[in-house]
Protein backbone atom coordinates (compact mmCIF):
# COMPACT_ATOMS: atom_id res chain seq x y z
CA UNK A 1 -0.65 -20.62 1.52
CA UNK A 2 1.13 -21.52 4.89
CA UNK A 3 3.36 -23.81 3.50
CA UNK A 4 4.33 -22.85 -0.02
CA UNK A 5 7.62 -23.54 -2.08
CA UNK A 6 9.10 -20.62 -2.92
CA UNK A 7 9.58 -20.32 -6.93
CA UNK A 8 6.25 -22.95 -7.09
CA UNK A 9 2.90 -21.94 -8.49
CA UNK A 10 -0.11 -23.90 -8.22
CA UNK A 11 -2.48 -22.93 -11.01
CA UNK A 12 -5.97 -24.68 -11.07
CA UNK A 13 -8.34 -23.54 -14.14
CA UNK A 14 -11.55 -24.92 -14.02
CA UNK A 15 -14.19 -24.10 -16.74
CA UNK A 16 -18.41 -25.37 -16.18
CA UNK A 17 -20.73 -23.99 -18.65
CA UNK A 18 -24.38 -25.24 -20.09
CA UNK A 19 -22.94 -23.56 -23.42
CA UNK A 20 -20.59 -26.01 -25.81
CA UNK A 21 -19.32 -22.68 -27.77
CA UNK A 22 -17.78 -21.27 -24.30
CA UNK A 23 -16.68 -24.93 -23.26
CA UNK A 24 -15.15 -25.60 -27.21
CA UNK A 25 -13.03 -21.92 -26.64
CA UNK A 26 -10.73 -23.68 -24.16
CA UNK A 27 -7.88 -26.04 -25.20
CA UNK A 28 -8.06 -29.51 -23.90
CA UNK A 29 -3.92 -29.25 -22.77
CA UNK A 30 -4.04 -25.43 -22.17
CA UNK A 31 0.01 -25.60 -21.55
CA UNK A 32 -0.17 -26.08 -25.37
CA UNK A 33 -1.13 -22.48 -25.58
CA UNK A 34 1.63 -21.15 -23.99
CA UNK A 35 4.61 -23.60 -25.32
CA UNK A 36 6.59 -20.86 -27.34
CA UNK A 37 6.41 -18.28 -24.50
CA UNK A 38 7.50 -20.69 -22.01
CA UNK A 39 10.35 -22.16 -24.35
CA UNK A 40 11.24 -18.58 -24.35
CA UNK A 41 11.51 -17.96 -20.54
CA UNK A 42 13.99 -21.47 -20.52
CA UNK A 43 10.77 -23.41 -19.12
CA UNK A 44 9.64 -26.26 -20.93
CA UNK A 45 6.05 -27.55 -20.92
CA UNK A 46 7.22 -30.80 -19.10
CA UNK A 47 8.72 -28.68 -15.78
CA UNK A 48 4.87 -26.40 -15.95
CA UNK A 49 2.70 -29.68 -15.72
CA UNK A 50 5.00 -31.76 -13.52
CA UNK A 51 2.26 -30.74 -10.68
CA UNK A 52 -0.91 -32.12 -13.11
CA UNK A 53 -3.91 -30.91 -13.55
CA UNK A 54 -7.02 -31.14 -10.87
């Protein structure tokens, strides 16, 4: 990226299946997944999703 912030990540997950089991094995907020080990590394969910979600 030409004009990235340094320390900023842009993360973009995007999941398309036919199949409801693969579909139903991803969270609806995945940042709840990864609350504790963010809370751990002084982050909190809030600062992650302050970009949103695409």
């Amino acid at each position: 990226m030409a004009n990235a912030i340094p320390g900023k990540v842009d993360l973009v997950l995007e999941v398309r299946s036919d199949s409801d089991t693969v579909l139903d094995s991803f969270p609806e907020d995945p940042l709840s997944t990864i609350e504790s080990a963010a809370s751990e590394l002084g982050y909190s969910t809030m600062q992650l999703s302050s970009a949103g979600w695409a």
